[in-house]
Protein backbone atom coordinates (compact mmCIF):
# COMPACT_ATOMS: atom_id res chain seq x y z
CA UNK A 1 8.44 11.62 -7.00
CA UNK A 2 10.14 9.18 -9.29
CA UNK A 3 13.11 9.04 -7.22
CA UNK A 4 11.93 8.91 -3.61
CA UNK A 5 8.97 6.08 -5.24
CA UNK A 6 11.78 4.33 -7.91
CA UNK A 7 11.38 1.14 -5.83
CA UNK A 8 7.94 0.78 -4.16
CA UNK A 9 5.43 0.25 -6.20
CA UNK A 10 2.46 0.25 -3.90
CA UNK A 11 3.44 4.19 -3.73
CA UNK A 12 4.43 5.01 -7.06
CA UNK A 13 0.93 3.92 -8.41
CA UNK A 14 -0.77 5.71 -5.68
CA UNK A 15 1.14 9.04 -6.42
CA UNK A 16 0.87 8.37 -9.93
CA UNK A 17 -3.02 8.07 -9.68
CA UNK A 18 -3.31 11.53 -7.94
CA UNK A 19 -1.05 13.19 -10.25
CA UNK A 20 -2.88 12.02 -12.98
CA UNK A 21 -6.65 12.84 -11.32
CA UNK A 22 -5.56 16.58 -10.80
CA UNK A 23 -3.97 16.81 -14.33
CA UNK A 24 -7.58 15.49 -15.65
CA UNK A 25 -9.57 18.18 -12.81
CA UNK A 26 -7.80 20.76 -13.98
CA UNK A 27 -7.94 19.75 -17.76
CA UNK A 28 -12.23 19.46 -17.18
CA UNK A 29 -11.60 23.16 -15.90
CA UNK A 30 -12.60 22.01 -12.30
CA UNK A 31 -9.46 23.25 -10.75
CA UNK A 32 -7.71 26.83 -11.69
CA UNK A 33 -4.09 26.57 -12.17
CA UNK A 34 -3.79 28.46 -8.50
CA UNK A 35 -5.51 25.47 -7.06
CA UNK A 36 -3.11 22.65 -9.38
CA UNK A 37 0.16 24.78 -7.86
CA UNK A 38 -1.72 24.50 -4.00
CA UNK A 39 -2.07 20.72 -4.68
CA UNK A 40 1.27 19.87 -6.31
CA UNK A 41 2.69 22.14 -3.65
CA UNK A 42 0.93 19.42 -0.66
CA UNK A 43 1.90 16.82 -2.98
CA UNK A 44 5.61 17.60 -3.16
CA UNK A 45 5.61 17.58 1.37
CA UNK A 46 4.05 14.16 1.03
CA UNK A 47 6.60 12.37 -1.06
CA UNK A 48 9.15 13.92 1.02
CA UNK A 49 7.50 13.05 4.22
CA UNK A 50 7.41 9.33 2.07
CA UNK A 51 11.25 9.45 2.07
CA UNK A 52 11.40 9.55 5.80
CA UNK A 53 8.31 7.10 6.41
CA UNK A 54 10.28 3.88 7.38
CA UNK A 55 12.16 5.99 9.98
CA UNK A 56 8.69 5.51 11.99
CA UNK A 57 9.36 1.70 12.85
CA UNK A 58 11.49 0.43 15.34
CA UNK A 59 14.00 -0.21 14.50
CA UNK A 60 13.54 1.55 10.91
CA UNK A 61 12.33 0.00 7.89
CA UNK A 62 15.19 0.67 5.16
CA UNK A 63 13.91 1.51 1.68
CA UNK A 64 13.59 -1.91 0.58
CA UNK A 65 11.75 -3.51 3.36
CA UNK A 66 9.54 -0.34 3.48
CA UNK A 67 8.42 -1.44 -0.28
CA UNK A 68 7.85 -4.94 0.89
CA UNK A 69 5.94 -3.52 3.59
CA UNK A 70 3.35 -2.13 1.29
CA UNK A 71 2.87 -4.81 -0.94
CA UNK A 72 2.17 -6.60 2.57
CA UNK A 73 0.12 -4.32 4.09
CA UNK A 74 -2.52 -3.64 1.56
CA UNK A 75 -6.11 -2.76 2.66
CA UNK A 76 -5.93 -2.03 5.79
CA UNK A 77 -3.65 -5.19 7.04
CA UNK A 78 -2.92 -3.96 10.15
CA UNK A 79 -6.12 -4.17 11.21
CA UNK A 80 -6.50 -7.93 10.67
CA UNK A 81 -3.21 -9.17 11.75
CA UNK A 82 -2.38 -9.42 15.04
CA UNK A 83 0.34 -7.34 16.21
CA UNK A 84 -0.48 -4.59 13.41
CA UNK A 85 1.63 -2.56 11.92
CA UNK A 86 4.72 -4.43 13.76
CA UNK A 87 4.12 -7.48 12.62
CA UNK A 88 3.74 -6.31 8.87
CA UNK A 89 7.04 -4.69 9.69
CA UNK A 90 8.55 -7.82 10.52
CA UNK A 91 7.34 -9.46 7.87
CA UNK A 92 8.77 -7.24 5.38
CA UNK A 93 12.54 -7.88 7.00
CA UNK A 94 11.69 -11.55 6.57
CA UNK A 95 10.63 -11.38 3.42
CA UNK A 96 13.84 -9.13 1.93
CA UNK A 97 16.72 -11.11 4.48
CA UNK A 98 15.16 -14.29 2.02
CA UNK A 99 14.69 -12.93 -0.84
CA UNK A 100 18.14 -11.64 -0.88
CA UNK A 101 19.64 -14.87 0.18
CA UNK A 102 17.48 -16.85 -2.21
CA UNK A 103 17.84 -14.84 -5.50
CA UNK A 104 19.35 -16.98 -8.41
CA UNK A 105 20.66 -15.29 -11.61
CA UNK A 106 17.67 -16.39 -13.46
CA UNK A 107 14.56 -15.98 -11.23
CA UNK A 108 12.99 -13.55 -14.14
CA UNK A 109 12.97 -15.36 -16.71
CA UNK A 110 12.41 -18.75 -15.44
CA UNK A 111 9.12 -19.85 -14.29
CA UNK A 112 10.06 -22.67 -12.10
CA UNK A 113 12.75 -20.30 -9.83
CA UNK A 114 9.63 -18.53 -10.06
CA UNK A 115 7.65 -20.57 -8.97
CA UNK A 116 10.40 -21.69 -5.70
CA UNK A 117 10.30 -17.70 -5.12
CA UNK A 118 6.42 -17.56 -4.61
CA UNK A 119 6.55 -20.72 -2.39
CA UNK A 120 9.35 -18.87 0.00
CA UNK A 121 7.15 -16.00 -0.17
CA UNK A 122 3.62 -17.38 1.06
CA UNK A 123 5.86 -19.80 3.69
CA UNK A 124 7.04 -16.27 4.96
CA UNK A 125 3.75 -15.08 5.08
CA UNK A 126 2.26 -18.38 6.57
CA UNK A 127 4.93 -18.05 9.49
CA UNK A 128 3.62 -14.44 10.61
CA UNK A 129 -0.27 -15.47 10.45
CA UNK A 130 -1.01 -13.60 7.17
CA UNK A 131 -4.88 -14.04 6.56
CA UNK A 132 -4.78 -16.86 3.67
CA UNK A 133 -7.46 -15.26 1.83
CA UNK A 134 -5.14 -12.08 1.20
CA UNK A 135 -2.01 -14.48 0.21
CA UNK A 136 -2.70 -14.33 -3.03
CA UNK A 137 -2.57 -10.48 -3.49
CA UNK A 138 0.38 -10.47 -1.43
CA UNK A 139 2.64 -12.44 -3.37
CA UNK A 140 1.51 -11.50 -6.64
CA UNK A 141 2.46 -7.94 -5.31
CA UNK A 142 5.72 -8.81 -3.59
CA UNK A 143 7.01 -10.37 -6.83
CA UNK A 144 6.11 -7.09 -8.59
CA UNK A 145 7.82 -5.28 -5.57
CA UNK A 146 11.04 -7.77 -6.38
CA UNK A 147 11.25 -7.18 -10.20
CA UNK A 148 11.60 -3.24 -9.56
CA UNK A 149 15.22 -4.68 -7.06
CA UNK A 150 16.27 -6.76 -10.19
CA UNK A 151 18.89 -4.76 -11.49
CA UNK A 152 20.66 -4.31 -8.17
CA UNK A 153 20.13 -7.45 -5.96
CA UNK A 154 21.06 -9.72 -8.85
CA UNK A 155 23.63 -12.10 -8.31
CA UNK A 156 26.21 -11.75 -10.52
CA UNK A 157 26.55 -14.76 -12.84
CA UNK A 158 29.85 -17.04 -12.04
């Protein structure tokens, strides 16, 4: 799980949550350990069905722009933006092809790169049609979706 969800956080915490819900079932006695093995066995198929989940898209979301596509396309996005699913695809490309391109050698620990970062991120966002009342969410979540790409998309320091 940790492997397949290293990057997206959207997916680690859900996985996470229902890992830790049957570990509490079966700790109340609510689940026998034939039931926990049945569960983590339907678990295990669903992260690896997760690994292949961006293959879905046309063309395919890579790992990175499938993590920015969650963070986008929290409760039930599709539904309110028009062109769906596609368009939250799309937005996730945007949002990594900047990102990438943007990305200064301090953007973590300085608030006003920061600051430039989230501005980039909600003009992305603005450009597709994202509902305005969900912006806020959305960026907050993309710049937790960013900090998990520190370590490799950081631009080496001249």
């Amino acid at each position: 799980m940790r492997e397949v969800t290293k990057h997206n956080i959207v997916r680690h915490e859900s996985f996470a949550e229902r890992l830790d819900d049957l570990m509490r079932r079966y700790m109340l006695q609510q689940l026998t350990s034939a039931q926990v093995i049945a569960e983590l066995a339907a678990m295990a198929a669903e992260i690896s069905a997760e690994a292949r989940r961006g293959e879905h898209f046309d063309p395919p979301l890579s790992h990175a722009e499938l993590a920015f596509y969650d963070a986008v396309a929290h409760r039930n996005m599709a539904e309110l933006i028009a062109g769906g699913d596609d368009t939250l695809a799309r937005i996730a490309r945007a949002l990594v092809k900047d990102i990438r391109e943007n990305l200064s050698v301090d953007w973590l620990s300085r608030e006003p790169v920061r600051a430039k970062l989230r501005s980039r991120i909600r003009r992305v966002l603005a450009k597709f049609d994202y509902p305005p009342e969900e912006e806020r969410k959305a960026v907050d979540l993309v710049l937790k979706q960013m900090e998990t790409f520190a370590q490799e998309w950081a631009p080496k320091a001249k």
